[in-house]
C-alpha atoms as a PDB file:
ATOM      1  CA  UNK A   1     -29.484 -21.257   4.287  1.00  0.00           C
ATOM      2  CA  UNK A   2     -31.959 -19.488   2.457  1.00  0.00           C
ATOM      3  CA  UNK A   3     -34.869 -20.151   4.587  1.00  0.00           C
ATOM      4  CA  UNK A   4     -32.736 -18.851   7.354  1.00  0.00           C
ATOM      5  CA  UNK A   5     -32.023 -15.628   6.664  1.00  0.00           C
ATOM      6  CA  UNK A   6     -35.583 -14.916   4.783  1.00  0.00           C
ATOM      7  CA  UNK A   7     -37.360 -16.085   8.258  1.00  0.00           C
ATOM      8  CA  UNK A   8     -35.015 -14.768  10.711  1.00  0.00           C
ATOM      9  CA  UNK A   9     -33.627 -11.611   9.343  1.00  0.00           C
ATOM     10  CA  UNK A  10     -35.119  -8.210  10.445  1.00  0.00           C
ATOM     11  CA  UNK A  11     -36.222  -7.127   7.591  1.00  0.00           C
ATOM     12  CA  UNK A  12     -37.580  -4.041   8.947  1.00  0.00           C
ATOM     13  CA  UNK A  13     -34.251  -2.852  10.674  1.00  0.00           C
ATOM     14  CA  UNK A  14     -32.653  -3.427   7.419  1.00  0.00           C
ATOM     15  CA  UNK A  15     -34.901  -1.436   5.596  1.00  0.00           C
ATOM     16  CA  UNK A  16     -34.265   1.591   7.772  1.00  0.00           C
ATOM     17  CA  UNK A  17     -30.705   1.283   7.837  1.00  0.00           C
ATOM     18  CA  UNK A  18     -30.189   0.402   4.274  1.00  0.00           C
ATOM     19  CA  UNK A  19     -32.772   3.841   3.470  1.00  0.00           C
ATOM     20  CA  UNK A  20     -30.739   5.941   5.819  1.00  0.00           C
ATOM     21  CA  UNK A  21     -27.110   4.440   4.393  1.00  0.00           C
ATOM     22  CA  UNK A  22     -25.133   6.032   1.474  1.00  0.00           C
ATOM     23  CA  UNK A  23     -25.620   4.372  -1.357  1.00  0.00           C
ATOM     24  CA  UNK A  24     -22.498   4.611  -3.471  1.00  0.00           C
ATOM     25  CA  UNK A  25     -20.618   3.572  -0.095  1.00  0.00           C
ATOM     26  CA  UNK A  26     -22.727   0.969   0.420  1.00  0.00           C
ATOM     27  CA  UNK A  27     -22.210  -0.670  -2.890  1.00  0.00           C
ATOM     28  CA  UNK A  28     -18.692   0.192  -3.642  1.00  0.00           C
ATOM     29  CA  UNK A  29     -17.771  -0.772   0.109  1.00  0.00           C
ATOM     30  CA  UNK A  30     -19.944  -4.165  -0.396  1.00  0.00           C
ATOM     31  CA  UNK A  31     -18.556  -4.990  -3.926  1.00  0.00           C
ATOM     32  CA  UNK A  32     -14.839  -3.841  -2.917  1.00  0.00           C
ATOM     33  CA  UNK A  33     -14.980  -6.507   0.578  1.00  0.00           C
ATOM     34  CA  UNK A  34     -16.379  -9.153  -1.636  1.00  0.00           C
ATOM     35  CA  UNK A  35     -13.810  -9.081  -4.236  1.00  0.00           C
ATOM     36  CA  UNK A  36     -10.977  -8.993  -1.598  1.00  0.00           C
ATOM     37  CA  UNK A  37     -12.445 -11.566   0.189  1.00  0.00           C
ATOM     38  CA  UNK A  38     -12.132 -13.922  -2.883  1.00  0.00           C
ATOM     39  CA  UNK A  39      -9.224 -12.821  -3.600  1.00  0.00           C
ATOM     40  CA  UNK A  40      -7.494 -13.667  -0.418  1.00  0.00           C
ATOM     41  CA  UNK A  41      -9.630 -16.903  -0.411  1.00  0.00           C
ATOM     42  CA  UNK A  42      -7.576 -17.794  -3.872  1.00  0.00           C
ATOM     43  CA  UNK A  43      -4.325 -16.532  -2.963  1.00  0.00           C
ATOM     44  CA  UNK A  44      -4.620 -19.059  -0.167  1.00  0.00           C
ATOM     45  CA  UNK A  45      -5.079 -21.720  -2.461  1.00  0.00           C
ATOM     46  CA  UNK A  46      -2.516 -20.851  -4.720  1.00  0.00           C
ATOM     47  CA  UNK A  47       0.035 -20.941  -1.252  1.00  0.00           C
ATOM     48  CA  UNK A  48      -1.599 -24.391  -0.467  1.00  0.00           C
ATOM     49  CA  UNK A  49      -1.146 -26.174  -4.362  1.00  0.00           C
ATOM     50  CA  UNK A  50       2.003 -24.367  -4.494  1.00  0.00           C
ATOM     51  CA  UNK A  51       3.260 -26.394  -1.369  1.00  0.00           C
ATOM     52  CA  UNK A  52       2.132 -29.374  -3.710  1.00  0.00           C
ATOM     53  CA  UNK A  53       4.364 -28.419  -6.199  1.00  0.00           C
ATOM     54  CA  UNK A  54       1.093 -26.845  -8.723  1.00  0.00           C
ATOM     55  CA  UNK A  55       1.584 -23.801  -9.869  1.00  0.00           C
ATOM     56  CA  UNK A  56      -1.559 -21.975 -11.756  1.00  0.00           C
ATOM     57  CA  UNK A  57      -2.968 -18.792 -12.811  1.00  0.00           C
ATOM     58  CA  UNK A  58      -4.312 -16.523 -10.567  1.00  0.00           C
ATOM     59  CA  UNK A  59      -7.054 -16.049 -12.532  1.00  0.00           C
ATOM     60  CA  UNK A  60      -8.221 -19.572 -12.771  1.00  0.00           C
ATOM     61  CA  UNK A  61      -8.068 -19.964  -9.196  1.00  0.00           C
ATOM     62  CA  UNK A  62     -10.173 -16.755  -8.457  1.00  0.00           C
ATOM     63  CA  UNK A  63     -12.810 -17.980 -10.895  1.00  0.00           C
ATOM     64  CA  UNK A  64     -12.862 -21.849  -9.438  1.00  0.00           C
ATOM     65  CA  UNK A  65     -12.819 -19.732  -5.669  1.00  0.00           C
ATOM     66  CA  UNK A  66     -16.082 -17.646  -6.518  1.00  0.00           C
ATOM     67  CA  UNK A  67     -17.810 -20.526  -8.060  1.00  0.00           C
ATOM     68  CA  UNK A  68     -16.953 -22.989  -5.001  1.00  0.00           C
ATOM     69  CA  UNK A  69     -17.979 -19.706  -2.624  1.00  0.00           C
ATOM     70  CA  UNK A  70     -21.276 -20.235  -4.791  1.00  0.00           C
ATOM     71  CA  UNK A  71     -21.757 -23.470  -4.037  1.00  0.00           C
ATOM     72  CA  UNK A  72     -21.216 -22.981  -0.613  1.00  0.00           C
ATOM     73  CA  UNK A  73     -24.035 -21.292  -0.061  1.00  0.00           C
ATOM     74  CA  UNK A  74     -26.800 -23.619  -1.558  1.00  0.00           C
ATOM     75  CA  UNK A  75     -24.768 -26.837  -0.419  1.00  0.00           C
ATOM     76  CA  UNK A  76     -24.381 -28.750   3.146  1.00  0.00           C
ATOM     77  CA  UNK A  77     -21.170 -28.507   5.151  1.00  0.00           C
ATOM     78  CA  UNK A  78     -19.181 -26.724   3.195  1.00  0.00           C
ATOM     79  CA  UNK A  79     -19.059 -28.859   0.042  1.00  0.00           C
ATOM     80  CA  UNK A  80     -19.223 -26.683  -2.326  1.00  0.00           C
ATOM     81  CA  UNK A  81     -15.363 -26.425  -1.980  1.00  0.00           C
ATOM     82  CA  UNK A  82     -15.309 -29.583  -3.530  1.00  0.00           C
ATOM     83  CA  UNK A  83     -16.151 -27.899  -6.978  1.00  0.00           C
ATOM     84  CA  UNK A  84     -12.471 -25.830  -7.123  1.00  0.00           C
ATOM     85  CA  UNK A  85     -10.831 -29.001  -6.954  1.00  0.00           C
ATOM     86  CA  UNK A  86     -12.887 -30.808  -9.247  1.00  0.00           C
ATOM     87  CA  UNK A  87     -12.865 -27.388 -11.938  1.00  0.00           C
ATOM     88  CA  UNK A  88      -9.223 -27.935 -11.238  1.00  0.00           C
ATOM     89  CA  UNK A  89      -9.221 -31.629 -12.194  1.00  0.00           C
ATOM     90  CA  UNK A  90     -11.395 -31.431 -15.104  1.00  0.00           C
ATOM     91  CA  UNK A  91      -8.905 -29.013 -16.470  1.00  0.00           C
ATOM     92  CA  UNK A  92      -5.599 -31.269 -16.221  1.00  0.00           C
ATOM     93  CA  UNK A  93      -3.971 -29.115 -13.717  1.00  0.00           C
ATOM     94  CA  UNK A  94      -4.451 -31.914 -10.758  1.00  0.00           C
ATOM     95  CA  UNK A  95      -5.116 -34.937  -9.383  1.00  0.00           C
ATOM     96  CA  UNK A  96      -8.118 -35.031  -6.563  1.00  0.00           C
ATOM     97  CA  UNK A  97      -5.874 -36.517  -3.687  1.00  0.00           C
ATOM     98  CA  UNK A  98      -3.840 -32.700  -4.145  1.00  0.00           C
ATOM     99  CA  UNK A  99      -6.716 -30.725  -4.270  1.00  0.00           C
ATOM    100  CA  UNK A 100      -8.119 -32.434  -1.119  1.00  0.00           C
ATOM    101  CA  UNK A 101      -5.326 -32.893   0.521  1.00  0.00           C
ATOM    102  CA  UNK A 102      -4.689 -28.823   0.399  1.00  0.00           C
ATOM    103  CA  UNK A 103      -8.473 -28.647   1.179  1.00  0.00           C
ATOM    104  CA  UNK A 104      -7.567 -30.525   4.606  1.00  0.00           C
ATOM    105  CA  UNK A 105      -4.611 -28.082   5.302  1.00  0.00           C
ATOM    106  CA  UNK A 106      -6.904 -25.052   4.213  1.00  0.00           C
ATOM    107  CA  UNK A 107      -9.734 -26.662   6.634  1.00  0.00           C
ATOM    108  CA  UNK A 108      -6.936 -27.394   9.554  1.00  0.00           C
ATOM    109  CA  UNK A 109      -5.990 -23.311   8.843  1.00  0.00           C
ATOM    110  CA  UNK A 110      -9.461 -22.496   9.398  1.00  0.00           C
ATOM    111  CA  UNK A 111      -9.920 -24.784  12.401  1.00  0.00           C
ATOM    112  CA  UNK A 112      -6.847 -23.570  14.005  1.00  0.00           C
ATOM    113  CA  UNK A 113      -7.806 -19.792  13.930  1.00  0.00           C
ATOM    114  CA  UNK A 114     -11.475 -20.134  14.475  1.00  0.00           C
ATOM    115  CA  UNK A 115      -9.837 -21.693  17.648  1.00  0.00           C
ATOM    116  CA  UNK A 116      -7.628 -18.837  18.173  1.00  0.00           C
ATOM    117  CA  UNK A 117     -10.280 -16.094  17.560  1.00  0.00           C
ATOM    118  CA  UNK A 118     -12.332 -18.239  20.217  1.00  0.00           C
ATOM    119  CA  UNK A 119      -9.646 -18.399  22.912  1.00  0.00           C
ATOM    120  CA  UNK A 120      -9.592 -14.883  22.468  1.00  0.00           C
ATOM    121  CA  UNK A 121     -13.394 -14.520  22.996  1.00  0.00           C
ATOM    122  CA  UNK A 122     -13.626 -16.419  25.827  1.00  0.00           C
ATOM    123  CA  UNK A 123     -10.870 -15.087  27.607  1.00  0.00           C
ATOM    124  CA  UNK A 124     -12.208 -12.085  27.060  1.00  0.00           C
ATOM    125  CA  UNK A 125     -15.431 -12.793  28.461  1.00  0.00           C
ATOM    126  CA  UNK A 126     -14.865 -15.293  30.882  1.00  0.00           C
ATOM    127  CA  UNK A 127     -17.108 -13.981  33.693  1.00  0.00           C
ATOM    128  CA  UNK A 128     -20.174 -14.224  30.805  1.00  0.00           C
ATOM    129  CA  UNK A 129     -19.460 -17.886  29.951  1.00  0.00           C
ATOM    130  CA  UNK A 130     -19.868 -19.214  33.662  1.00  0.00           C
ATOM    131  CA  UNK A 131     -23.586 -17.837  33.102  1.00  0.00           C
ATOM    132  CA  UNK A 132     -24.253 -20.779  30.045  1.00  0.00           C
ATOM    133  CA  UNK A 133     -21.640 -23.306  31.918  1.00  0.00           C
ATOM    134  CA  UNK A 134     -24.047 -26.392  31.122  1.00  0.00           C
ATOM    135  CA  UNK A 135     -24.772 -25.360  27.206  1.00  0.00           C
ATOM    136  CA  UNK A 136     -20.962 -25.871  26.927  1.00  0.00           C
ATOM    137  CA  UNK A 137     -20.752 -28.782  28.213  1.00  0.00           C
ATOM    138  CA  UNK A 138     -23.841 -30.076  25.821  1.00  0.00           C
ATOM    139  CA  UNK A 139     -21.510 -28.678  22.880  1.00  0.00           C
ATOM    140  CA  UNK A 140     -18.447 -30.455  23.601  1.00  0.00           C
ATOM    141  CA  UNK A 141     -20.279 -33.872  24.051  1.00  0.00           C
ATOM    142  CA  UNK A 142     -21.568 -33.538  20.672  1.00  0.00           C
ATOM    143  CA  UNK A 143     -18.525 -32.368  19.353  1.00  0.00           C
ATOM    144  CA  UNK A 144     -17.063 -35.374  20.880  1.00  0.00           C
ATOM    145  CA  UNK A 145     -19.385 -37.855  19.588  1.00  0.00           C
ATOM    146  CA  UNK A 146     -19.103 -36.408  16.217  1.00  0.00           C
ATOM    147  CA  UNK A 147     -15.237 -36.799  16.281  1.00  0.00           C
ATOM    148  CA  UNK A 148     -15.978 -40.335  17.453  1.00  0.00           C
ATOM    149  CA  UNK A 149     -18.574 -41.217  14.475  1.00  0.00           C
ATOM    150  CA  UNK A 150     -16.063 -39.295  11.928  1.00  0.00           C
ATOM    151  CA  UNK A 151     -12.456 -41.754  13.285  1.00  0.00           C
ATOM    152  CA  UNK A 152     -15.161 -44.719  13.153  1.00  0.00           C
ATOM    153  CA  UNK A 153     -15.967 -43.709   9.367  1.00  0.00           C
ATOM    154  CA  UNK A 154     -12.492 -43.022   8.735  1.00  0.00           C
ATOM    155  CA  UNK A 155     -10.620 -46.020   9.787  1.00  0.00           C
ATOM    156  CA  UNK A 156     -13.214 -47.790   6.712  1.00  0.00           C
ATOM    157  CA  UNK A 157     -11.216 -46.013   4.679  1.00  0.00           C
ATOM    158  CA  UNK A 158      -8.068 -46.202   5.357  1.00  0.00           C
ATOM    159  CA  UNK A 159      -6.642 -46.218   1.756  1.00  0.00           C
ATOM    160  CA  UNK A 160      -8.161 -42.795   0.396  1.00  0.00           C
ATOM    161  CA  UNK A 161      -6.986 -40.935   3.870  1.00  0.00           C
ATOM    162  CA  UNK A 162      -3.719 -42.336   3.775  1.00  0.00           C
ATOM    163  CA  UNK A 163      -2.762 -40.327   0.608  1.00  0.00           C
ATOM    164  CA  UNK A 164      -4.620 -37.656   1.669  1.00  0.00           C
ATOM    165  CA  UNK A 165      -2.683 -37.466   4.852  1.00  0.00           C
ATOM    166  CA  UNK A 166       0.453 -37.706   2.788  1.00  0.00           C
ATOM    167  CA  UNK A 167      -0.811 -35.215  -0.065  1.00  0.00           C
ATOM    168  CA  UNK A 168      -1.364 -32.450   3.054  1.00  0.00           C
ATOM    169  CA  UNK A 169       1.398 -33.698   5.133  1.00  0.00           C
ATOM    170  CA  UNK A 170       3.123 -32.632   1.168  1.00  0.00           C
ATOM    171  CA  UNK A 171       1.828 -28.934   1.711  1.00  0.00           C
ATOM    172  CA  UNK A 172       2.520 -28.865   5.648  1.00  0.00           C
ATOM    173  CA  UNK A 173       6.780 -29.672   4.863  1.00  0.00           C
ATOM    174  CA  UNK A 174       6.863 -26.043   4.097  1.00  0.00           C
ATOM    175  CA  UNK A 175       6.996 -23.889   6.859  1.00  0.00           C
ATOM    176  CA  UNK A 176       6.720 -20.945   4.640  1.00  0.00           C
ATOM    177  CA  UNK A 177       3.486 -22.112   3.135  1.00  0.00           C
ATOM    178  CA  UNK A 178       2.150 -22.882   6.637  1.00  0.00           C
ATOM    179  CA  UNK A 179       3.231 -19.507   8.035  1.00  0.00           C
ATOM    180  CA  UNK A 180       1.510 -17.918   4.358  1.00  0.00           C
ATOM    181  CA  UNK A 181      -1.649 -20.111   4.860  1.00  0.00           C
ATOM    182  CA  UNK A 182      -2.369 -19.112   8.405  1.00  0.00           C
ATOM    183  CA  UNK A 183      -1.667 -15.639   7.545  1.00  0.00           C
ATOM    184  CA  UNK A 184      -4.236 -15.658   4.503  1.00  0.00           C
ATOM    185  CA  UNK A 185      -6.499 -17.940   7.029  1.00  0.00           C
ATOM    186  CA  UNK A 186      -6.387 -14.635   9.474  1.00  0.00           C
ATOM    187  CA  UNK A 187      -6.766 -12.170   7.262  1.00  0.00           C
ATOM    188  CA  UNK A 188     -10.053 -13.779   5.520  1.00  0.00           C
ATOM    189  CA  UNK A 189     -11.797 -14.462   8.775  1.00  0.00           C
END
């Protein structure tokens, strides 16, 4: 959040790096990342709606991307993804069960390679991670109660998850799209 980075950041170290930095590098590297990043971000979607049977314009999907990557930022747990699908809906060009049922396989993507990338790490450092044994322990029983408290909240509605289950399982028929979304997934971590 905001309050985050304004209390934690070191503003100081920044300063000296940033006045020490070239700035034409800085800015056209910045901008350059950013716009890639989105990009990728709606080329992903596009693969997922695409396994739906939508097809739509690049463009619109960049836009919707860079607004929902807006809302992000000022909104909890991620749901400012919410407002692609719903830009998306407004316009005629899908129902909500598609667009969240290619969020799920877009959030599965991101799951399964934020696992990946932390097998990696661990492995990696596996004579560091004995060191903070009992904080990992701590982590997975909340991570385990949470998955508990979210199947509890999910078997009350069993309707709305069943088509979204079937509007993902939809995308995940393709193995093409799956092997194109995990791709995209790698490439924007």
């Amino acid at each position: 959040s905001l309050a985050y980075v304004v209390l934690t950041f070191d503003w100081r170290a920044i300063g000296a790096a940033l006045a020490n930095a070239n700035l034409l590098l800085l800015i056209v590297g910045g901008c350059s990342t950013i716009l890639a990043y989105f990009a990728v971000r709606a080329a992903r979607w596009a693969v997922v709606l695409r396994g739906s049977g939508i097809r739509l314009p690049f463009v619109a999907l960049y836009r919707w991307s860079v607004i929902s990557q807006a809302a992000i930022i000022v909104t909890p747990f991620q749901s400012g993804e919410m407002v692609k699908i719903e830009l998306m809906r407004s316009a005629g060009l899908g129902t909500r069960i598609e667009g969240y049922g290619g969020l799920v396989v877009e959030r599965a993507a991101d799951v399964g390679v934020l696992i990946v990338i932390a097998a990696v790490a661990v492995l990696a450092n596996l004579d560091r991670l004995f060191a903070f044994a009992s904080a990992v322990w701590v982590v997975a029983a909340l991570g385990a109660v949470g998955l508990a408290v979210l199947l509890v909240v999910a078997r009350r509605r069993l309707g709305f998850l069943t088509d979204l289950a079937r509007s993902a399982s939809d995308v995940a028929r393709h193995p093409g799209v799956l092997v194109a979304v995990v791709g995209l997934t790698f490439v924007s971590w």
